[in-house]
C-alpha atoms as a PDB file:
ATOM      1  CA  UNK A   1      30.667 -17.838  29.767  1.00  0.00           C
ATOM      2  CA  UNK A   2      29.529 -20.690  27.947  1.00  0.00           C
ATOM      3  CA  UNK A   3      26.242 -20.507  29.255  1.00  0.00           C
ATOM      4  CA  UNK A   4      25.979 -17.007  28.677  1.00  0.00           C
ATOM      5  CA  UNK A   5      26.758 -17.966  24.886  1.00  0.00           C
ATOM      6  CA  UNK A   6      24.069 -20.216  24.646  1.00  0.00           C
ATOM      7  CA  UNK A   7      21.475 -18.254  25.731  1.00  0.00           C
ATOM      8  CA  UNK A   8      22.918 -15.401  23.424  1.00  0.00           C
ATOM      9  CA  UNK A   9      22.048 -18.477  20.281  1.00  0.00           C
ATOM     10  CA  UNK A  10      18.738 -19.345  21.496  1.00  0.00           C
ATOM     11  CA  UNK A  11      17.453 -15.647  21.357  1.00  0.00           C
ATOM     12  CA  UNK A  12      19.025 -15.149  18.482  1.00  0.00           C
ATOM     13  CA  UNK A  13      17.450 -17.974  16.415  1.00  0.00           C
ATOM     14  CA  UNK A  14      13.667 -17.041  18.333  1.00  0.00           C
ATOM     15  CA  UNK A  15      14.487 -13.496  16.654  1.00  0.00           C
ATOM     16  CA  UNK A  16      14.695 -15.246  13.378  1.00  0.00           C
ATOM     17  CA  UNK A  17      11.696 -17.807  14.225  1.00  0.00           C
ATOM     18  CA  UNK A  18       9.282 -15.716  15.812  1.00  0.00           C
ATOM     19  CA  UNK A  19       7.354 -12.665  14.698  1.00  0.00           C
ATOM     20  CA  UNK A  20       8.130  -9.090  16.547  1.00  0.00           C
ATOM     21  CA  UNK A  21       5.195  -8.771  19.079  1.00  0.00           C
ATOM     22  CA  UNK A  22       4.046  -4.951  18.402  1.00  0.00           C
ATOM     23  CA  UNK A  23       1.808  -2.615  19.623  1.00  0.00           C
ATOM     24  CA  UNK A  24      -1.400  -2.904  18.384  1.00  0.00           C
ATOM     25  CA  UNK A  25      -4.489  -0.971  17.312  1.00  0.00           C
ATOM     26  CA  UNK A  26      -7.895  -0.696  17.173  1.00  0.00           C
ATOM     27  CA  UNK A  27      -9.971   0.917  14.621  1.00  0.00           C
ATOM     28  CA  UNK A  28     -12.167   3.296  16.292  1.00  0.00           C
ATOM     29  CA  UNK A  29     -13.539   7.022  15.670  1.00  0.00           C
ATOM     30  CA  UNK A  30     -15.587   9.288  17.281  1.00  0.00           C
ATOM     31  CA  UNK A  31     -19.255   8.426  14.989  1.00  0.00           C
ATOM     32  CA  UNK A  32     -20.200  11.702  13.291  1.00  0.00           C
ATOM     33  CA  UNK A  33     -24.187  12.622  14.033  1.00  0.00           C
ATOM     34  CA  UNK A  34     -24.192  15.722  12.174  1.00  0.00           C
ATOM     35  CA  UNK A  35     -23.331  14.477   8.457  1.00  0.00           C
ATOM     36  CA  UNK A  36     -19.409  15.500   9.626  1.00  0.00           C
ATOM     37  CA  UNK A  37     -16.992  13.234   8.807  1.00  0.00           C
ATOM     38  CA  UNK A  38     -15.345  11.030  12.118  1.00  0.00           C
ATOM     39  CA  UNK A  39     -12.487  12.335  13.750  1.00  0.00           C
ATOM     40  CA  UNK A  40     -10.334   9.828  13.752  1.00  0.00           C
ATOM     41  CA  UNK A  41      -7.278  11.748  15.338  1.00  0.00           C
ATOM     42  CA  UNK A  42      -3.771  10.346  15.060  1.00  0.00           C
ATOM     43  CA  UNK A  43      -4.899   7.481  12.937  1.00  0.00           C
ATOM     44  CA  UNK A  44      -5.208   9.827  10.067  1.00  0.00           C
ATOM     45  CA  UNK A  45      -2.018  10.447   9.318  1.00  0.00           C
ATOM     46  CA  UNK A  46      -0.774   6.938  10.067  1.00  0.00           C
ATOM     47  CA  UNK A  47      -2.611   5.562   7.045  1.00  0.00           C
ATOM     48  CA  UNK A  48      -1.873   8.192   4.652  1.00  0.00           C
ATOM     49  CA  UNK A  49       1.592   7.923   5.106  1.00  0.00           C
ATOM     50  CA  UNK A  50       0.994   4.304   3.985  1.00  0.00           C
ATOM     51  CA  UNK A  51      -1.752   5.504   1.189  1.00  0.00           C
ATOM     52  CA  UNK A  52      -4.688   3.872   3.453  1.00  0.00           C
ATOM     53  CA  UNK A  53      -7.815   5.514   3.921  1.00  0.00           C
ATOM     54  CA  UNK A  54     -11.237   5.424   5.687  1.00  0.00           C
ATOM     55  CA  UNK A  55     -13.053   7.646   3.747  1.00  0.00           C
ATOM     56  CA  UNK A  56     -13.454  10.126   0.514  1.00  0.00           C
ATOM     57  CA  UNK A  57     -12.410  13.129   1.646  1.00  0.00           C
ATOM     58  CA  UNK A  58     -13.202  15.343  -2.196  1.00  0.00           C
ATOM     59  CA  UNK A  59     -16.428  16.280  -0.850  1.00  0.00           C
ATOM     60  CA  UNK A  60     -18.634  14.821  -2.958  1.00  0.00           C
ATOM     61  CA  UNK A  61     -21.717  13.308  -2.163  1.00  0.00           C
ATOM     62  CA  UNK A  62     -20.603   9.628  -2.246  1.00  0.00           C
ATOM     63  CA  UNK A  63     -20.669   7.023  -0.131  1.00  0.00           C
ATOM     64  CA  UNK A  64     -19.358   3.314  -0.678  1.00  0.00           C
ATOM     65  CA  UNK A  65     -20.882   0.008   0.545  1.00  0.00           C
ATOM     66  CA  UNK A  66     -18.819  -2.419   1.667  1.00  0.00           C
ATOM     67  CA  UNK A  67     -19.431  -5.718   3.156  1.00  0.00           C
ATOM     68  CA  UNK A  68     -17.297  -8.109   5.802  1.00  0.00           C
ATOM     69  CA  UNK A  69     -17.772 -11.679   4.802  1.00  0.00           C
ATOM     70  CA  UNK A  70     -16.153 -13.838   7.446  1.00  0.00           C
ATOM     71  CA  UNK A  71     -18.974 -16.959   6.710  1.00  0.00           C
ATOM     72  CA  UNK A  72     -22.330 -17.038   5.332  1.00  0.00           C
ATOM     73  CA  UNK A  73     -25.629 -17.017   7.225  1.00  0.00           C
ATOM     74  CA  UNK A  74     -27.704 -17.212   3.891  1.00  0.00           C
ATOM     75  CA  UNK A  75     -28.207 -13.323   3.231  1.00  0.00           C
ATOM     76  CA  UNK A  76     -25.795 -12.700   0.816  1.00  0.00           C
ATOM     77  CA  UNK A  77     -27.833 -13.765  -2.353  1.00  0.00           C
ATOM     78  CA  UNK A  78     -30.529 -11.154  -0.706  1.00  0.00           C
ATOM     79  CA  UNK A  79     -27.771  -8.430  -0.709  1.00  0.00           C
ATOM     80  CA  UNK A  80     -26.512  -9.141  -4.361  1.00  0.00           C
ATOM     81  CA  UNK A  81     -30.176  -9.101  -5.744  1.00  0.00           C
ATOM     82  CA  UNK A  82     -30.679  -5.729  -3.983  1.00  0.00           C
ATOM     83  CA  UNK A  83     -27.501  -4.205  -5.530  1.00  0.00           C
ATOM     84  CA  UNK A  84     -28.668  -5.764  -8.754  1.00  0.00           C
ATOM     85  CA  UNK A  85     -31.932  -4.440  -8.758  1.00  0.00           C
ATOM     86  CA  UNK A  86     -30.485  -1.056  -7.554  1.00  0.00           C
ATOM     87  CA  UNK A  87     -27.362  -0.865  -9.710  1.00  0.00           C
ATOM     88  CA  UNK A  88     -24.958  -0.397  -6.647  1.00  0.00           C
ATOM     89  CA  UNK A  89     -21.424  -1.700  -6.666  1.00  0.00           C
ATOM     90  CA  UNK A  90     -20.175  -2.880  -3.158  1.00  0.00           C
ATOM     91  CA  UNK A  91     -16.917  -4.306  -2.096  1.00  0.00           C
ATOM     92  CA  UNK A  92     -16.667  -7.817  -0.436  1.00  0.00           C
ATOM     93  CA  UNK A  93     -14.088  -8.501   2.156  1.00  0.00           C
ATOM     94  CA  UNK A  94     -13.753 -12.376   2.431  1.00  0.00           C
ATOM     95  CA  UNK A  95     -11.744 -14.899   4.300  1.00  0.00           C
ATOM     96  CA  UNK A  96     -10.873 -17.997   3.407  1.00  0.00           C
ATOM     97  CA  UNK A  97     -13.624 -19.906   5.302  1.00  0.00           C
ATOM     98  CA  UNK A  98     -16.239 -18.142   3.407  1.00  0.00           C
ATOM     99  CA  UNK A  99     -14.319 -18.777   0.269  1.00  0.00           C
ATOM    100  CA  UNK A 100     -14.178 -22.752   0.575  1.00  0.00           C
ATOM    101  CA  UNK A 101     -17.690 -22.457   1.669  1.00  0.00           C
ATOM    102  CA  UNK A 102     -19.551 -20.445  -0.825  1.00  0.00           C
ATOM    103  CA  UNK A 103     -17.390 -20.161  -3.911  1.00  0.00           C
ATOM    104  CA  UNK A 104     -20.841 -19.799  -6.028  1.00  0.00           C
ATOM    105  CA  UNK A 105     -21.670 -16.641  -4.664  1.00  0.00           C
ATOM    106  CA  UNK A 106     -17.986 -15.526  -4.806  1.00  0.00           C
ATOM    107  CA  UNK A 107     -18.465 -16.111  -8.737  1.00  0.00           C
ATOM    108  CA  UNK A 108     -21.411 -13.824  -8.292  1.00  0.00           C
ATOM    109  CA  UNK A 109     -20.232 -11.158  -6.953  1.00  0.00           C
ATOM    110  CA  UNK A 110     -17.598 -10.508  -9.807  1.00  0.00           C
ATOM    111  CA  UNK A 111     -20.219 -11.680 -12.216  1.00  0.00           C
ATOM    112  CA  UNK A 112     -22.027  -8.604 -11.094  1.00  0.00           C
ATOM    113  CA  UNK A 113     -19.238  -5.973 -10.936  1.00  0.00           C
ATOM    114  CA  UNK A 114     -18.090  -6.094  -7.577  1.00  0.00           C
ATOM    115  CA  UNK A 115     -15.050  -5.910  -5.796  1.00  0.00           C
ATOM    116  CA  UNK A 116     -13.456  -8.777  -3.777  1.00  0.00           C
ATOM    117  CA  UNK A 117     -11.377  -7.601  -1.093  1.00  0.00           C
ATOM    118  CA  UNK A 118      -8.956  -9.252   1.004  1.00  0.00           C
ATOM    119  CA  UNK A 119      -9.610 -10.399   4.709  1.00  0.00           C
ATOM    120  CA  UNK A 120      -7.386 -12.956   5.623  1.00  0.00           C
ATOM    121  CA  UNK A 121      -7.599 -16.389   5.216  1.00  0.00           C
ATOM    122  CA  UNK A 122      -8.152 -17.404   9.021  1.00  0.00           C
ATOM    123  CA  UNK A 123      -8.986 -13.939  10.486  1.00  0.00           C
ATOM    124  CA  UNK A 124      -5.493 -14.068  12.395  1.00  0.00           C
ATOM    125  CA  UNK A 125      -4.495 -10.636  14.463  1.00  0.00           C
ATOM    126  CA  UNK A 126      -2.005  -9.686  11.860  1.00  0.00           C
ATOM    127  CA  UNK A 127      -0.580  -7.167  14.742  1.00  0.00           C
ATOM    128  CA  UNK A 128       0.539 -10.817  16.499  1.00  0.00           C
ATOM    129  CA  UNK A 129       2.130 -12.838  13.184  1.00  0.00           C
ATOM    130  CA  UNK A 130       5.493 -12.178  11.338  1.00  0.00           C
ATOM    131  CA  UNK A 131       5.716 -10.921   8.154  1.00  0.00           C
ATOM    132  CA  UNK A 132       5.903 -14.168   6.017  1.00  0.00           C
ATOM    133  CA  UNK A 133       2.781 -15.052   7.904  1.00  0.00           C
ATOM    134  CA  UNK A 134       0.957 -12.013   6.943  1.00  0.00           C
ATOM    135  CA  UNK A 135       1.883 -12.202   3.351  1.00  0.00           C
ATOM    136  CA  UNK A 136       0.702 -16.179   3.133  1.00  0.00           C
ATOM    137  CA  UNK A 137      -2.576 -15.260   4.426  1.00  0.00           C
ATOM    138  CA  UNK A 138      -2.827 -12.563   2.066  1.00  0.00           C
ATOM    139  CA  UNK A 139      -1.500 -14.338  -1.135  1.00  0.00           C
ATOM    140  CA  UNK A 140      -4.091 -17.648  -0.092  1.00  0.00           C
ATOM    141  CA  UNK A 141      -6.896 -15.364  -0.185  1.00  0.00           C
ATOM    142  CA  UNK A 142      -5.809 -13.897  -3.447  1.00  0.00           C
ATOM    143  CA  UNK A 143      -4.805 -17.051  -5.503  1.00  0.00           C
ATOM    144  CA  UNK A 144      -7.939 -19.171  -4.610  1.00  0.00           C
ATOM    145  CA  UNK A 145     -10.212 -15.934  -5.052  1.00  0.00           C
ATOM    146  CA  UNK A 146      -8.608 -15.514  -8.466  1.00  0.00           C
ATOM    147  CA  UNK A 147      -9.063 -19.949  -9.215  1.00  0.00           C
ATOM    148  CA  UNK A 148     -12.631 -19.335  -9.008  1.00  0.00           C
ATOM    149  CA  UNK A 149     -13.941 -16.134 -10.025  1.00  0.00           C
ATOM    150  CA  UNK A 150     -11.042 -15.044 -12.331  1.00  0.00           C
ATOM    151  CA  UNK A 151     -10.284 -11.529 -10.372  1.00  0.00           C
ATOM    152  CA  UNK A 152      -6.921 -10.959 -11.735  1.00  0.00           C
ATOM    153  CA  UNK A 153      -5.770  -8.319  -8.964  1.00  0.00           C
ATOM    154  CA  UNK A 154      -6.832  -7.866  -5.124  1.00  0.00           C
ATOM    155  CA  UNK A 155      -5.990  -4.159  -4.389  1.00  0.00           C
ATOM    156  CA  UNK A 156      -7.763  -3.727  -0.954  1.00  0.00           C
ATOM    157  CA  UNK A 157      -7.326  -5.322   2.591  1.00  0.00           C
ATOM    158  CA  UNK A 158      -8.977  -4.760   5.751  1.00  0.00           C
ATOM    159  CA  UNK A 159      -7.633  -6.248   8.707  1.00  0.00           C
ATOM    160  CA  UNK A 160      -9.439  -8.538  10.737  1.00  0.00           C
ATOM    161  CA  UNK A 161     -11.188  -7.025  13.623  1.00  0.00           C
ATOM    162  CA  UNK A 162      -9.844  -3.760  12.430  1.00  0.00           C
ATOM    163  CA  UNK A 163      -6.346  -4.512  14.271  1.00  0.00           C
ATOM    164  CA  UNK A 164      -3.282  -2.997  12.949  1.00  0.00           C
ATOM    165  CA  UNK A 165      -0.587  -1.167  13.921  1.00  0.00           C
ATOM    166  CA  UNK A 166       2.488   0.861  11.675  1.00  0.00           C
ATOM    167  CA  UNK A 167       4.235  -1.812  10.735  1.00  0.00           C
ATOM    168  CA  UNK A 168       0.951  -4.121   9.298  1.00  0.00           C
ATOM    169  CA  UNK A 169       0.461  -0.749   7.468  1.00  0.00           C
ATOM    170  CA  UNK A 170       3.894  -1.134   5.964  1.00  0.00           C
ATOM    171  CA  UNK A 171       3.664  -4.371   5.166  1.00  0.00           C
ATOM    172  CA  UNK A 172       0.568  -4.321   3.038  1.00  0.00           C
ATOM    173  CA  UNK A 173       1.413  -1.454   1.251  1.00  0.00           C
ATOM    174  CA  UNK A 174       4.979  -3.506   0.390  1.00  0.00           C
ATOM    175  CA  UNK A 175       2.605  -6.280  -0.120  1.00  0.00           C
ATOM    176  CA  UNK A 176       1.033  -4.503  -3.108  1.00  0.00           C
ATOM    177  CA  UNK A 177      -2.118  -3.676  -1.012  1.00  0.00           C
ATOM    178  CA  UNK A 178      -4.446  -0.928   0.554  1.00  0.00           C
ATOM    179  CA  UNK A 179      -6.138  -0.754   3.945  1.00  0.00           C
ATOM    180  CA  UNK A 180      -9.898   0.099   3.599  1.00  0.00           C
ATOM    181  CA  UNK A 181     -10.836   0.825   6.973  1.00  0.00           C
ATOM    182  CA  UNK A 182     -14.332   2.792   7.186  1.00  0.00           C
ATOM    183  CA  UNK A 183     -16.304   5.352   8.729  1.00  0.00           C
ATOM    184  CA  UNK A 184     -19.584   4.223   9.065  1.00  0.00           C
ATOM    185  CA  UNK A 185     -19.997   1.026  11.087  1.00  0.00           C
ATOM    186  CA  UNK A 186     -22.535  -0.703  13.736  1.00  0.00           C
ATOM    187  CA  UNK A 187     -22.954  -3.223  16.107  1.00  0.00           C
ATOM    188  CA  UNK A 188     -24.550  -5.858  13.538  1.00  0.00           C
ATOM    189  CA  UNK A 189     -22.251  -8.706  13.634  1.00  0.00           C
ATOM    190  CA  UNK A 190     -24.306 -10.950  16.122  1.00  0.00           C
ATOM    191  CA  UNK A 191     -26.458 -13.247  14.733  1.00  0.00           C
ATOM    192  CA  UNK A 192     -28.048 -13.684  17.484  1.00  0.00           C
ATOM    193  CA  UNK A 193     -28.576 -10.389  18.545  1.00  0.00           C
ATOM    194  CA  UNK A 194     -30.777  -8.439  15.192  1.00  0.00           C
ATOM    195  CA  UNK A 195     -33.210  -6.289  16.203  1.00  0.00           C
ATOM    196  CA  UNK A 196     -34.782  -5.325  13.291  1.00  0.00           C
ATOM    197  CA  UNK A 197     -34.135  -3.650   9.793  1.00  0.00           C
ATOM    198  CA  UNK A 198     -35.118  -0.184  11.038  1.00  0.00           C
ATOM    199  CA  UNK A 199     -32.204  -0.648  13.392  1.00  0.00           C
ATOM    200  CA  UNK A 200     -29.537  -1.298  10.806  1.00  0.00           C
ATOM    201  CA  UNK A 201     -31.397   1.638   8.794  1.00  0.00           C
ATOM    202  CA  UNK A 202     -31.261   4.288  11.305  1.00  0.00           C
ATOM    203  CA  UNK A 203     -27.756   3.242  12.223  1.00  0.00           C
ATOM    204  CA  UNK A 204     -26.512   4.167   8.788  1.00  0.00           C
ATOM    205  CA  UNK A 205     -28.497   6.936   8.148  1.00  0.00           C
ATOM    206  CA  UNK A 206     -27.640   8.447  11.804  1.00  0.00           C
ATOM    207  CA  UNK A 207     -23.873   8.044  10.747  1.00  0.00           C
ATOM    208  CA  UNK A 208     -23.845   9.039   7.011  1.00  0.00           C
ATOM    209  CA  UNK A 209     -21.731  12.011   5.526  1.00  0.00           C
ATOM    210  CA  UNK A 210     -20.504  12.558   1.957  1.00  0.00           C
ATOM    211  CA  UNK A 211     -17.660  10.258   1.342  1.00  0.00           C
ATOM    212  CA  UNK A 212     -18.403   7.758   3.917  1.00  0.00           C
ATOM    213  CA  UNK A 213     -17.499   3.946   3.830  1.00  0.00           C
ATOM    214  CA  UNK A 214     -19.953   2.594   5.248  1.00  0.00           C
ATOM    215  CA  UNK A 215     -18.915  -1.097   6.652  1.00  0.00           C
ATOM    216  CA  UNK A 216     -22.020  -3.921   6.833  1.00  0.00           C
ATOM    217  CA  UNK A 217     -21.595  -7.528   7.675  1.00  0.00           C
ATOM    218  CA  UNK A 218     -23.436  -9.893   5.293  1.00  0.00           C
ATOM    219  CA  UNK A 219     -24.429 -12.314   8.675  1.00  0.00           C
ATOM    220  CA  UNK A 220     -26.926  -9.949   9.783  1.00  0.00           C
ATOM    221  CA  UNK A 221     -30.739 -10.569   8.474  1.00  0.00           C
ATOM    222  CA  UNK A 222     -31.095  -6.571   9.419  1.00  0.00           C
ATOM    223  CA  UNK A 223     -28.979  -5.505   7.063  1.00  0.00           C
ATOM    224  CA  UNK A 224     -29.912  -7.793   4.447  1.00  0.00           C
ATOM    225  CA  UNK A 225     -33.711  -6.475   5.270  1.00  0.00           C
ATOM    226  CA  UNK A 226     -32.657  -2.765   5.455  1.00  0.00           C
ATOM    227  CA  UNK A 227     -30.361  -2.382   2.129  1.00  0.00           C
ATOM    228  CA  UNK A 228     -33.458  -1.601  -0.004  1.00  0.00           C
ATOM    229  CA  UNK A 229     -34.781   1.125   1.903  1.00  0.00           C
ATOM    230  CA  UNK A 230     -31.214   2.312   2.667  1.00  0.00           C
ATOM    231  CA  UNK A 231     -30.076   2.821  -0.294  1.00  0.00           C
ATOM    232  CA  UNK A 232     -33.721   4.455  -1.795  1.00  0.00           C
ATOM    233  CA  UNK A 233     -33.648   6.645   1.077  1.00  0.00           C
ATOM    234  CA  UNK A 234     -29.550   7.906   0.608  1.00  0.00           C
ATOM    235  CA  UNK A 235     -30.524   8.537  -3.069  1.00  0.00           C
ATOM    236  CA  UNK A 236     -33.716  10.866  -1.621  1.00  0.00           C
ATOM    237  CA  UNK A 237     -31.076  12.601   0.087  1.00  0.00           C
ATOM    238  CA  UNK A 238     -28.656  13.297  -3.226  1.00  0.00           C
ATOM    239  CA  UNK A 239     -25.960  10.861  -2.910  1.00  0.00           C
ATOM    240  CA  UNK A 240     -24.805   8.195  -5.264  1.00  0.00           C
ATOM    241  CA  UNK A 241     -22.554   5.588  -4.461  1.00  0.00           C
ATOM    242  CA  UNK A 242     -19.103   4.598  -6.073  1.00  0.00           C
ATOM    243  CA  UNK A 243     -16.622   1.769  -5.861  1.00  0.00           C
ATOM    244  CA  UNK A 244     -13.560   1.448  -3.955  1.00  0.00           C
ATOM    245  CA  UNK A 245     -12.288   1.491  -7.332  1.00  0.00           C
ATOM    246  CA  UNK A 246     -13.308   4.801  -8.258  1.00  0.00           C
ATOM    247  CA  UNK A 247     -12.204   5.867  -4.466  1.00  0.00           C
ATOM    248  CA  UNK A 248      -8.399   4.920  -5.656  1.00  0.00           C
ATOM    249  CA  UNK A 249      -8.914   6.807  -9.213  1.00  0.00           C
ATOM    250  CA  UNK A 250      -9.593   9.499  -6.995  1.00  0.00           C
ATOM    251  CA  UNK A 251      -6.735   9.598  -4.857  1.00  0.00           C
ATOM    252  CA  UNK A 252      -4.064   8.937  -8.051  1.00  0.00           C
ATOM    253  CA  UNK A 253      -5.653  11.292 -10.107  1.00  0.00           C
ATOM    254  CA  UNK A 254      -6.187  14.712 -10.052  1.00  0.00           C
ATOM    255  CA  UNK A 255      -9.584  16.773  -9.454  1.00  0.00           C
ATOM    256  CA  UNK A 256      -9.880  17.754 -12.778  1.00  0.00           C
ATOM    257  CA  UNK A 257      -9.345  14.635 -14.960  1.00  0.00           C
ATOM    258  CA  UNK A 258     -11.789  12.256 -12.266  1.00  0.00           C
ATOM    259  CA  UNK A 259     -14.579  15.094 -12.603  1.00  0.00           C
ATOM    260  CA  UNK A 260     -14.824  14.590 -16.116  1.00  0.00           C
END
């Protein structure tokens, strides 16, 4: 009996201790050749219920750039003098590694009128850490992004490696955030694997419908190398592109006040 007791205490306090191991996800669609937008079955209507999203679904001819930027590989200032010269806003997912490591750019990018989103501040599987872990990772990235470039608010996460599951939904959302997963994505990420701007280029334009988020990392020379042409060419084809900002006006306001 008293045995039996103790054991009852120590699962008790791990209960307390630990975080709740939970299923987890992976971010995944079926890509869309055909200008269609991915079906992403059953993962739909888990983020909606949460107020995520993966894409524009109005119809219009918009896409959105965003960028993962886990470290930098010295393409970054590339990217941001493309979008400068081509008046394109983007949305930058950092962690804190690249934060400690290139706060100058960080400045940059907000100097320019871009968004800085919110990946984590050691790329953890948040699927695998308790809540109060979740939440410091999240409020690191937030505080030291705000110390240096004077963002006041951080409205957009996406989890790293795109793992998540219900309750990760739930907690950002309580958190004060929204998951930005995407729609548009590539093989890019290895550095030691580029094969070539037209690569990058072809994978985007391949995958492109109207209201895609299109995902880049900012560690591949490709994509650094492609983003001119990219965007010249999506412009040739009558899209424009909008921030993650406008995305949310979007989906809090109705049709007929955001078409104005």
């Amino acid at each position: 009996m008293k045995k039996a007791m103790i054991v009852f205490i120590i699962m008790a306090l791990l209960s307390v201790i630990s975080p709740t191991v939970m299923h987890a996800e992976g971010w995944g669609y079926k890509k869309s050749n055909n200008g269609d937008t991915p079906d992403v079955g059953r993962y739909g209507p888990m983020l909606e219920k949460q107020d995520g999203f993966y894409v524009d679904d109005s119809g219009d001819k918009v896409v959105y750039l965003t960028f993962d930027n886990g470290y930098e590989q010295g393409y970054t200032g590339q990217v941001l003098d493309v979008l400068k010269e081509k008046n394109v806003p983007a949305t930058f997912f950092v962690t804190g590694h690249y934060i400690e490591s290139a706060p100058d750019l960080l400045k940059r990018m907000v100097d320019e009128g871009h968004v800085i989103g919110n990946h984590s501040w050691s790329h953890p599987d948040f699927t695998q850490v308790s809540k109060q872990k979740m939440k410091k990772e999240l409020d690191r990235v937030h505080n030291s992004v705000k110390k240096i470039t004077g963002q006041e608010t951080m409205t957009f996460v996406r989890p790293p490696r795109g793992t998540f599951n219900e309750q990760t939904l739930k907690w950002a959302k309580e958190f004060g955030y929204t998951h930005a997963f995407w729609s548009v994505a590539f093989k890019d990420w290895e550095t030691n694997n580029q094969k070539g701007w037209e690569y990058a280029y072809r994978s985007v334009i391949d995958q492109v419908h109207p209201g895609a988020v299109i995902l880049l990392h900012s560690v591949s020379q490709d994509n650094a190398e492609a983003l001119d042409q990219l965007i010249d060419e999506l412009r040739k084809r009558g899209y424009h592109f909008g921030s993650l900002n406008d995305l949310m006006v979007k989906k809090l306001l109705p049709y007929p006040i955001w078409s104005l």
